[in-house]
Protein backbone atom coordinates (compact mmCIF):
# COMPACT_ATOMS: atom_id res chain seq x y z
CA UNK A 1 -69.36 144.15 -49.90
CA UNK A 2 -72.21 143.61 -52.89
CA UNK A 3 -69.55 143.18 -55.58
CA UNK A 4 -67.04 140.97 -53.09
CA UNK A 5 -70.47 138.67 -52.83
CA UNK A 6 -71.06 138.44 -56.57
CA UNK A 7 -67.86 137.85 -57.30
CA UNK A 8 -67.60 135.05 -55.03
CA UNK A 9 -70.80 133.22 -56.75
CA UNK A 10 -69.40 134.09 -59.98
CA UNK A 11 -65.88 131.93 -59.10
CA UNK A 12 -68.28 128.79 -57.30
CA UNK A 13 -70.34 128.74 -60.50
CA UNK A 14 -66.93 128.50 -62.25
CA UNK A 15 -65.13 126.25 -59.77
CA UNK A 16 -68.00 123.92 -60.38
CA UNK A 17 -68.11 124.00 -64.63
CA UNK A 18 -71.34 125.66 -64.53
CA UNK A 19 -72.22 128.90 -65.19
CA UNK A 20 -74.74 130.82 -63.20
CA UNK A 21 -77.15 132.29 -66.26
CA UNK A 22 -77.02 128.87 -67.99
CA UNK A 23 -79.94 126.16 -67.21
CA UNK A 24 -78.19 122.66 -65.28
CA UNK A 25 -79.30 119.23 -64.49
CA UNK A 26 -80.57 118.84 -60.96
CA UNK A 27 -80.61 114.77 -61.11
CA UNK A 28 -78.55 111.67 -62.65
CA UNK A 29 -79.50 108.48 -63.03
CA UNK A 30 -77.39 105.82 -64.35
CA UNK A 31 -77.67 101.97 -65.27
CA UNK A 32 -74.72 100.01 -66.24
CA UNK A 33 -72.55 97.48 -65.57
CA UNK A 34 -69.15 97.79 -63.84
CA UNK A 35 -67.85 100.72 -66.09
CA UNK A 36 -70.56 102.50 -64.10
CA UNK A 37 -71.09 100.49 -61.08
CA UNK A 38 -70.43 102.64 -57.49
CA UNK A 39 -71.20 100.16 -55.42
CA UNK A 40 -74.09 97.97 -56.12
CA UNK A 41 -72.26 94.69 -56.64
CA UNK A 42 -70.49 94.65 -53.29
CA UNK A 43 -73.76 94.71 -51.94
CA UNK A 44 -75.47 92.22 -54.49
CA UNK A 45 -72.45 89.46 -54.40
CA UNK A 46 -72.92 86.18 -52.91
CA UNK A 47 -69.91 83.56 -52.32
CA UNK A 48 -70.73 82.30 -56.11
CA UNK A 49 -69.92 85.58 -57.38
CA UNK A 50 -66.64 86.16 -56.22
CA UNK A 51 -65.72 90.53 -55.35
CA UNK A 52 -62.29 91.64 -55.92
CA UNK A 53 -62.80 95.89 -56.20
CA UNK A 54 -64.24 95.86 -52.48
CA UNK A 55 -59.94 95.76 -51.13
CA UNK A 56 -57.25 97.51 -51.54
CA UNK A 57 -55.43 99.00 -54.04
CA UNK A 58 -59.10 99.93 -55.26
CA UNK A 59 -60.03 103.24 -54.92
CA UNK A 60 -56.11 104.13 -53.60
CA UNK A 61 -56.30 107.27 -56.44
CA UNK A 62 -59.33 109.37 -54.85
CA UNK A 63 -61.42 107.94 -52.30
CA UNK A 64 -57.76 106.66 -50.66
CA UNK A 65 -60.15 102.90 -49.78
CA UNK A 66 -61.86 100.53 -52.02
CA UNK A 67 -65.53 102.52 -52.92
CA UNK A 68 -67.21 99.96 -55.07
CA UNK A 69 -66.02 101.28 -57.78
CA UNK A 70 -63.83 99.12 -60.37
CA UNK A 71 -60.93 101.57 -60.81
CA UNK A 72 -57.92 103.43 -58.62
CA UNK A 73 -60.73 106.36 -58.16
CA UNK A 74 -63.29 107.87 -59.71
CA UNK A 75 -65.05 106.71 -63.26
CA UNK A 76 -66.79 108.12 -65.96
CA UNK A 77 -69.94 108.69 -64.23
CA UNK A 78 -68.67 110.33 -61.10
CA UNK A 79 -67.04 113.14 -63.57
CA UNK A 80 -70.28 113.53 -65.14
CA UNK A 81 -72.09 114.17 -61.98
CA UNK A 82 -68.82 116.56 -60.62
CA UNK A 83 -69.46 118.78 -63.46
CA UNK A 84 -73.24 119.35 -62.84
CA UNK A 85 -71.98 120.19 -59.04
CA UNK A 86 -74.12 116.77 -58.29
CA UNK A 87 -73.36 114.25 -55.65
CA UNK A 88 -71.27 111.25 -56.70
CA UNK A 89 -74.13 109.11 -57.27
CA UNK A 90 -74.92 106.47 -54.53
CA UNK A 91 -75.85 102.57 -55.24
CA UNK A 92 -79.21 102.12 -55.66
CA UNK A 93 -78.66 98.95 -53.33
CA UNK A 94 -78.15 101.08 -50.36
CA UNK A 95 -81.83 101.74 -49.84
CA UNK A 96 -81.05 105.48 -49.83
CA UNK A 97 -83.96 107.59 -48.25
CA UNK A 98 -82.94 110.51 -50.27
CA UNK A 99 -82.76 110.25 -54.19
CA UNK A 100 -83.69 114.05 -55.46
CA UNK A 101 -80.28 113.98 -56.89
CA UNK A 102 -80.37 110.65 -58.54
CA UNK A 103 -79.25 107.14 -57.94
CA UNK A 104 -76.56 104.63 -59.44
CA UNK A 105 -78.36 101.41 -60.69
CA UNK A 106 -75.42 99.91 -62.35
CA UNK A 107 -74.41 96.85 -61.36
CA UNK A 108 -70.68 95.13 -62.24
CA UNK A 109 -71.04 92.23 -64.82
CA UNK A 110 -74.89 93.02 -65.92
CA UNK A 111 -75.51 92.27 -69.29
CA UNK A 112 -78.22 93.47 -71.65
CA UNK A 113 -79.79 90.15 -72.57
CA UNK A 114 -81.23 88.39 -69.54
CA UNK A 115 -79.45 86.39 -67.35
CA UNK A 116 -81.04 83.01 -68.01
CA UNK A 117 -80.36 83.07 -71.41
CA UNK A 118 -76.40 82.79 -70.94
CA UNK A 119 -76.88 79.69 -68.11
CA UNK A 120 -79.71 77.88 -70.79
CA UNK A 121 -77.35 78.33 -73.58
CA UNK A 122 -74.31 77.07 -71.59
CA UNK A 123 -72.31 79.90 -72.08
CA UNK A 124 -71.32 80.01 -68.56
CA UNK A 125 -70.79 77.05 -66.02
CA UNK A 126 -72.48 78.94 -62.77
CA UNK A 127 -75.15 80.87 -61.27
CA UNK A 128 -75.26 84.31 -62.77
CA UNK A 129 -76.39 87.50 -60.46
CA UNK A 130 -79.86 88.76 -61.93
CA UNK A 131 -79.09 92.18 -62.66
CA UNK A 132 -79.47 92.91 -66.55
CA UNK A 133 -80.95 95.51 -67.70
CA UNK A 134 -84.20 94.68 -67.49
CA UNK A 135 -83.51 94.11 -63.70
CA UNK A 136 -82.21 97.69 -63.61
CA UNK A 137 -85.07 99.11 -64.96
CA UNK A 138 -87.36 97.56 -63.03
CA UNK A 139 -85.67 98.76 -60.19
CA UNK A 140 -85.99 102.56 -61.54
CA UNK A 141 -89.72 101.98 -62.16
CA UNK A 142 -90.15 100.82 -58.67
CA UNK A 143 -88.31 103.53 -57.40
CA UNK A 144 -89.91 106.45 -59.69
CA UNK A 145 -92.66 106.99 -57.57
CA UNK A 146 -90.44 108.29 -54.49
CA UNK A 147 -88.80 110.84 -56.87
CA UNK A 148 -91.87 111.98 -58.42
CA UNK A 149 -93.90 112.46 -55.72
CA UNK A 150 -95.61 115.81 -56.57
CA UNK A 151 -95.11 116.65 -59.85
CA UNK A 152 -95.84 114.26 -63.20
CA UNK A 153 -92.22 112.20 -64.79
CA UNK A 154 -92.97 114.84 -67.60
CA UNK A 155 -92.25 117.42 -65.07
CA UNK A 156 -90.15 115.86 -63.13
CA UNK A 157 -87.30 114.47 -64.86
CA UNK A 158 -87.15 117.64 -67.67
CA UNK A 159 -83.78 118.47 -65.55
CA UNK A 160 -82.65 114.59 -65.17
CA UNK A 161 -80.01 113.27 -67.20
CA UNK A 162 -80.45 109.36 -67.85
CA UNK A 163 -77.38 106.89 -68.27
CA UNK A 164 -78.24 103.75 -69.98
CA UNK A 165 -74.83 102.22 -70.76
CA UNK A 166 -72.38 100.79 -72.07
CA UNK A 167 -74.29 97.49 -71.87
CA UNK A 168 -72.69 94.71 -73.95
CA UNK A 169 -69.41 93.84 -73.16
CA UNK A 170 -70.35 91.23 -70.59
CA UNK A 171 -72.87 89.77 -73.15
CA UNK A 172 -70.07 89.35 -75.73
CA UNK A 173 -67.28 88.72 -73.29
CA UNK A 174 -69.00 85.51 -71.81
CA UNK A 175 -69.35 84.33 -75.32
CA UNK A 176 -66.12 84.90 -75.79
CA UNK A 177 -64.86 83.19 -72.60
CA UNK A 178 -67.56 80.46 -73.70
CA UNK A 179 -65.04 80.08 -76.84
CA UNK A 180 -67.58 80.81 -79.12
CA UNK A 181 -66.71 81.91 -82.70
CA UNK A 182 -66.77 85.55 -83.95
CA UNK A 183 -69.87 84.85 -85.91
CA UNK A 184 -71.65 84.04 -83.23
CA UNK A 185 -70.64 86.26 -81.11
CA UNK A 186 -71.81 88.70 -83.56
CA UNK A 187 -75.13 86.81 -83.49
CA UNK A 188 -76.15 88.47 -80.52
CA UNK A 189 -75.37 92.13 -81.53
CA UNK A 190 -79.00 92.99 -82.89
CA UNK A 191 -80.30 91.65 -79.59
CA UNK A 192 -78.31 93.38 -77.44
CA UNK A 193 -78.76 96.85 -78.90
CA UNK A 194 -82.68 96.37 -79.29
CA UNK A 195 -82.64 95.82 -75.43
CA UNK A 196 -80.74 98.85 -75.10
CA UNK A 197 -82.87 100.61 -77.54
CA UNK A 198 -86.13 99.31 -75.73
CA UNK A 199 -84.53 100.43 -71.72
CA UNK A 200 -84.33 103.97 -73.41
CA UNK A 201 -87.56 103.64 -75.33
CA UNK A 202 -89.07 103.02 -71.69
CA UNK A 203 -87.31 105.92 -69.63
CA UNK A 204 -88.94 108.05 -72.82
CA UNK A 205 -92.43 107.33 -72.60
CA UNK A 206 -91.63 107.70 -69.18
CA UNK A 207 -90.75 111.08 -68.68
CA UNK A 208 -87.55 111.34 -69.50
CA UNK A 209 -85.85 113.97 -71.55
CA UNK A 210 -82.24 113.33 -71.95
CA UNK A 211 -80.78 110.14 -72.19
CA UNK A 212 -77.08 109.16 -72.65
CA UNK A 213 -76.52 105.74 -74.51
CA UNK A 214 -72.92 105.08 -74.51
CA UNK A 215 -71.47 102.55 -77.06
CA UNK A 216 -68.80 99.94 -75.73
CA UNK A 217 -64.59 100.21 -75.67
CA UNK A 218 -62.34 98.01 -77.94
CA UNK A 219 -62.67 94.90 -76.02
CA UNK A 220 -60.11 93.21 -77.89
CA UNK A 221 -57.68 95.76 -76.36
CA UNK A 222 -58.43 94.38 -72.87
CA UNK A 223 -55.22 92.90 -71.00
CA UNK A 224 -57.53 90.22 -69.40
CA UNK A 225 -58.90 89.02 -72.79
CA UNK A 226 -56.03 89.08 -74.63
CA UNK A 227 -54.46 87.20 -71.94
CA UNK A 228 -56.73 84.64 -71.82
CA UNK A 229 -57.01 84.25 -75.84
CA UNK A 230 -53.46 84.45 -76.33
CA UNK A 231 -53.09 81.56 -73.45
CA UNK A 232 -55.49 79.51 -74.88
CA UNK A 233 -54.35 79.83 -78.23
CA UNK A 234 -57.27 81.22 -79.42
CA UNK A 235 -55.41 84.98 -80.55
CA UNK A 236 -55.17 84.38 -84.20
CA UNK A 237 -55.29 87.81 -85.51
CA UNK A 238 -54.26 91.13 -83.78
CA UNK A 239 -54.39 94.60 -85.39
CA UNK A 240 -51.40 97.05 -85.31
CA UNK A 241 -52.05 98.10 -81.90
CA UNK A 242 -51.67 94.47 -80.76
CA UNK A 243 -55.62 94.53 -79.56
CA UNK A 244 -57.51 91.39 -81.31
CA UNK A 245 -59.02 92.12 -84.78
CA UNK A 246 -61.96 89.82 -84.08
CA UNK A 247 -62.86 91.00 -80.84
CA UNK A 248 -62.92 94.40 -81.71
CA UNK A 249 -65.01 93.59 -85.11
CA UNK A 250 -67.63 92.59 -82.99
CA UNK A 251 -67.49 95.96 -80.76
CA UNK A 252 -67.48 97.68 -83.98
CA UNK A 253 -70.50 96.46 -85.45
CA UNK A 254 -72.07 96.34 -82.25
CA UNK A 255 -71.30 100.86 -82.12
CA UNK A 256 -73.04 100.77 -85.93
CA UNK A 257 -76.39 99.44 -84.97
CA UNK A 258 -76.45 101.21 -81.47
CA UNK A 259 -76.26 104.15 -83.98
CA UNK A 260 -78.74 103.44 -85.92
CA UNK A 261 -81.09 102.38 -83.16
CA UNK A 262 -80.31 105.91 -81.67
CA UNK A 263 -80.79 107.36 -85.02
CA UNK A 264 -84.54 105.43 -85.16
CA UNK A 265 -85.46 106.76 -81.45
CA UNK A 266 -84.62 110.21 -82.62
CA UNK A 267 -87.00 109.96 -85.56
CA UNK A 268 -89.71 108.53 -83.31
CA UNK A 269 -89.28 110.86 -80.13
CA UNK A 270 -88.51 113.83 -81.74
CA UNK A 271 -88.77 115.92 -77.92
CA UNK A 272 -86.43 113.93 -76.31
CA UNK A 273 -82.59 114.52 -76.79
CA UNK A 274 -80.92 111.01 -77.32
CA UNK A 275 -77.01 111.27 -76.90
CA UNK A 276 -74.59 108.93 -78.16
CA UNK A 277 -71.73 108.34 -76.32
CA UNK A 278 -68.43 107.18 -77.89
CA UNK A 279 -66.66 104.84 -75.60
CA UNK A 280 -64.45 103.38 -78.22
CA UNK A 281 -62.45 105.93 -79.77
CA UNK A 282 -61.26 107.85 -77.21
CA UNK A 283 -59.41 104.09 -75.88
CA UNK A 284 -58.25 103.78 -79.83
CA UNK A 285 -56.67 107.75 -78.96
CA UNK A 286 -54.92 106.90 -75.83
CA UNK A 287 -53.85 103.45 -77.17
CA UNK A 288 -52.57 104.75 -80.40
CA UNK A 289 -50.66 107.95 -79.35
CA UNK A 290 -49.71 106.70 -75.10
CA UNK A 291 -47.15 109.59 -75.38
CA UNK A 292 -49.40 112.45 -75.80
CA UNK A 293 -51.08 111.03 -72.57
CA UNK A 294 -48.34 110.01 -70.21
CA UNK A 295 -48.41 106.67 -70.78
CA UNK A 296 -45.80 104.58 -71.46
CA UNK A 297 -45.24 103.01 -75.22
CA UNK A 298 -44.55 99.53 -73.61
CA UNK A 299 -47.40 99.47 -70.72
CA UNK A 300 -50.46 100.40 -73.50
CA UNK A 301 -51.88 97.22 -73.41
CA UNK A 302 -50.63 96.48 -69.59
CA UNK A 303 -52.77 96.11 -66.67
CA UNK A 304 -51.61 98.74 -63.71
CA UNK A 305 -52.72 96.10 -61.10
CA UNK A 306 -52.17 92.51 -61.68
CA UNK A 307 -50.52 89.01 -61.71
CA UNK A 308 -47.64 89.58 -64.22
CA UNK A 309 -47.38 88.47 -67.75
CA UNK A 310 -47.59 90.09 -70.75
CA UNK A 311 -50.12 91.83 -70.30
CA UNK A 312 -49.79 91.86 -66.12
CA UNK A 313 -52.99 89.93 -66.34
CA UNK A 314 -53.24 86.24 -64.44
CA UNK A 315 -56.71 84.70 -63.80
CA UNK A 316 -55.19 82.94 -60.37
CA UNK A 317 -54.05 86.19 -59.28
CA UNK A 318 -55.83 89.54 -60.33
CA UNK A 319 -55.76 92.66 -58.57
CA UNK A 320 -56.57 92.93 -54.52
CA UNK A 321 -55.71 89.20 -54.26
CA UNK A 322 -52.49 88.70 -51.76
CA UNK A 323 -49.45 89.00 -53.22
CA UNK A 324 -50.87 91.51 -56.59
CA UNK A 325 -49.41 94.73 -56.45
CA UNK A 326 -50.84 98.01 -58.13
CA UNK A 327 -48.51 100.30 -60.57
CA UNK A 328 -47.06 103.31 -58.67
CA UNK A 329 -48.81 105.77 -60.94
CA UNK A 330 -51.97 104.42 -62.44
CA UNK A 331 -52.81 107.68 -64.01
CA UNK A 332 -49.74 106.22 -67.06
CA UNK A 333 -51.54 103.34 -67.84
CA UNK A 334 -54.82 102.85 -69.77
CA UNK A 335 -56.44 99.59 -67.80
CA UNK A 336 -56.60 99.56 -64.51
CA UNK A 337 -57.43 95.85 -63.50
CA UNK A 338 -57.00 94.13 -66.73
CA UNK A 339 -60.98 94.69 -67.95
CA UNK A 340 -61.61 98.15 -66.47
CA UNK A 341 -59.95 101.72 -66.90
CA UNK A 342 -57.89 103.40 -64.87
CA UNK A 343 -59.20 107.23 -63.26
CA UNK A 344 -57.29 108.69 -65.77
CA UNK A 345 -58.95 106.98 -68.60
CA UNK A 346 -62.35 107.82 -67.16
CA UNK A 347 -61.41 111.30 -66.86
CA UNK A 348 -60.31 111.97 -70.54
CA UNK A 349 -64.09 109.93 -71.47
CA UNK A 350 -66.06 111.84 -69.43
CA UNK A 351 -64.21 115.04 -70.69
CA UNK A 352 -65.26 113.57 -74.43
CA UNK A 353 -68.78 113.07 -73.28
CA UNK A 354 -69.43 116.41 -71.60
CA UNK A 355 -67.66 118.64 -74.48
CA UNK A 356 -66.91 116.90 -77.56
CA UNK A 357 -65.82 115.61 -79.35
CA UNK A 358 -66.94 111.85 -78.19
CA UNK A 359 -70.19 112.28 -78.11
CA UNK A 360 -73.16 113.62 -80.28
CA UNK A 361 -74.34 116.54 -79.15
CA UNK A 362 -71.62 116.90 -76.73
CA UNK A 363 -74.18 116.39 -72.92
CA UNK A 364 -72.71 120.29 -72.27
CA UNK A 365 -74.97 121.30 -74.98
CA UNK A 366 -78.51 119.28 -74.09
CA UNK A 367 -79.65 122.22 -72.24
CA UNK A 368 -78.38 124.57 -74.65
CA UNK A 369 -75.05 125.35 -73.10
């Protein structure tokens, strides 16, 4: 009866991906944009800010109903917390009463720079939601206090993994849209990544421990973008995957100085465990070798779910709106939507992230796994 009972906790420790004489995170907390998101723009959106991932097909992969989420299912976060046998992290936005496991503060479209600075520099022509990541954090400092209500942050978050990522692609991608050239575009890098840099800086002095900073995908691989470029004649150069060569300059350099900011907070904070996350060569993998991973040669740089062209990409009709049907397999394409990633995609990510080799230290080995 004894062993039968051991045994039995011996396969749930495995079942779960953790193993039962190895130390675990008890709590995740994430900010983010709508790579990350679960939820908290749904709730946030107002009649300017038009929501397309709260209908169906969204969410037809796992949850079988749109969950907030931009993707068929899960994304990379919800993997993360899986693996830690954590809860699938709730929006912050939902007032939740219990947060000992952690809370979702990612919002879709957030940027890293402020919001005002986009609308005073004209780079877009409406009201944008305030919910950069300065917003974000505010909203964890406000919140700290009802997670740490015995113990100090030192004490208290020395299990929590932090998530501060991949801010940056909405900063660049309304310049972009803004048809602003790839110097300036690349003008706002250092900015970008000091704000990121500074978020994790905070959560630091703060308490925390362990702290994820993911770098951004190849945005010039993105079916809406290249869509959009290509249709406004603006797609001068393209690389031999077909993704655009300027576009994905700029997400290049902007991976270089997140490094090197990561790099500095390591030399300053030498107790905490800074992780950088690769978000941009595991897309290069997929894109470059669609074989090896089930997708199909011709539908690399194809959205599963949208208006037909090209790229299956149409700004009048984009996935969720009548008449836009989803692939019948999402898990054999790479984008989802046009700007996000399908489950699948997630999946092999999150996989990178949690073991290597897209990631540095793999998060498996922060608590000396």
């Amino acid at each position: 009866m004894e062993l039968t009972l051991v045994f039995s906790l011996l396969v749930l420790f495995c079942l779960h991906g953790v193993s039962a004489d190895r130390p675990n995170f008890t709590s995740l907390f994430a900010l983010g944009d709508s790579n990350t998101d679960t939820g908290n723009l749904v709730i946030m959106a107002t009649p300017d800010v038009p929501v397309f991932n709260n209908k169906p097909p969204y969410g037809m992969t796992f949850f079988g109903h749109p969950s907030g989420r931009f993707s068929d299912g899960r994304v990379t976060i919800d993997f993360i917390a899986e693996k830690f046998g954590l809860p699938l992290l709730r929006p912050s936005l939902q007032n939740n009463s219990d947060v000992s496991k952690g809370v979702n503060f990612a919002v879709g479209g957030a940027t890293s720079i402020n919001a005002d600075f986009f609308e005073r520099n004209k780079l877009v022509n409406f009201k944008l939601l305030n919910n950069s990541l300065n917003v974000q954090l505010d909203w964890f400092e406000k919140l700290k206090p009802s997670f740490c209500k015995t113990a100090g942050p030192s004490e208290c978050f020395n299990k929590t993994l932090f998530f501060v990522g991949e801010f940056g692609v909405n900063d660049y991608n309304l310049a972009w849209g803004a048809g602003k050239a790839e110097s300036e575009v690349r003008s706002y890098v250092p900015q970008v990544v000091q704000n990121i840099a500074n978020a994790a800086e905070v959560l630091i002095k703060g308490g925390a421990t362990y702290v994820v900073l993911p770098g951004i995908p190849p945005i010039g691989c993105s079916p809406s973008l290249l869509a959009t470029r290509v249709r406004l004649n603006k797609a001068t150069e393209f690389d031999q995957i077909g993704c655009l060569s300027d576009v994905n300059r700029v997400a290049k350099y902007h991976n270089t100085e997140l490094r090197d900011a990561i790099g500095g907070l390591r030399g300053k904070y030498a107790h905490a465990k800074v992780i950088k996350a690769d978000f941009y060569d595991p897309i290069i993998e997929i894109l470059q070798n669609p074989g090896r991973f089930g997708v199909a040669g011709g539908d690399v740089l194809r959205a599963c779910c949208g208006g037909g062209g090209k790229y299956n990409w149409n700004v009048t009709a984009v996935c969720s709106m009548p008449g836009v049907a989803a692939c019948k397999d999402p898990s054999a394409f790479v984008s989802w939507d046009g700007t996000h990633f399908t489950e699948a995609t997630y999946r092999y990510i999150a996989k990178g992230w949690l073991s290597g080799p897209y990631s540095d230290p793999p998060i498996l080995n922060a608590l000396n796994y």
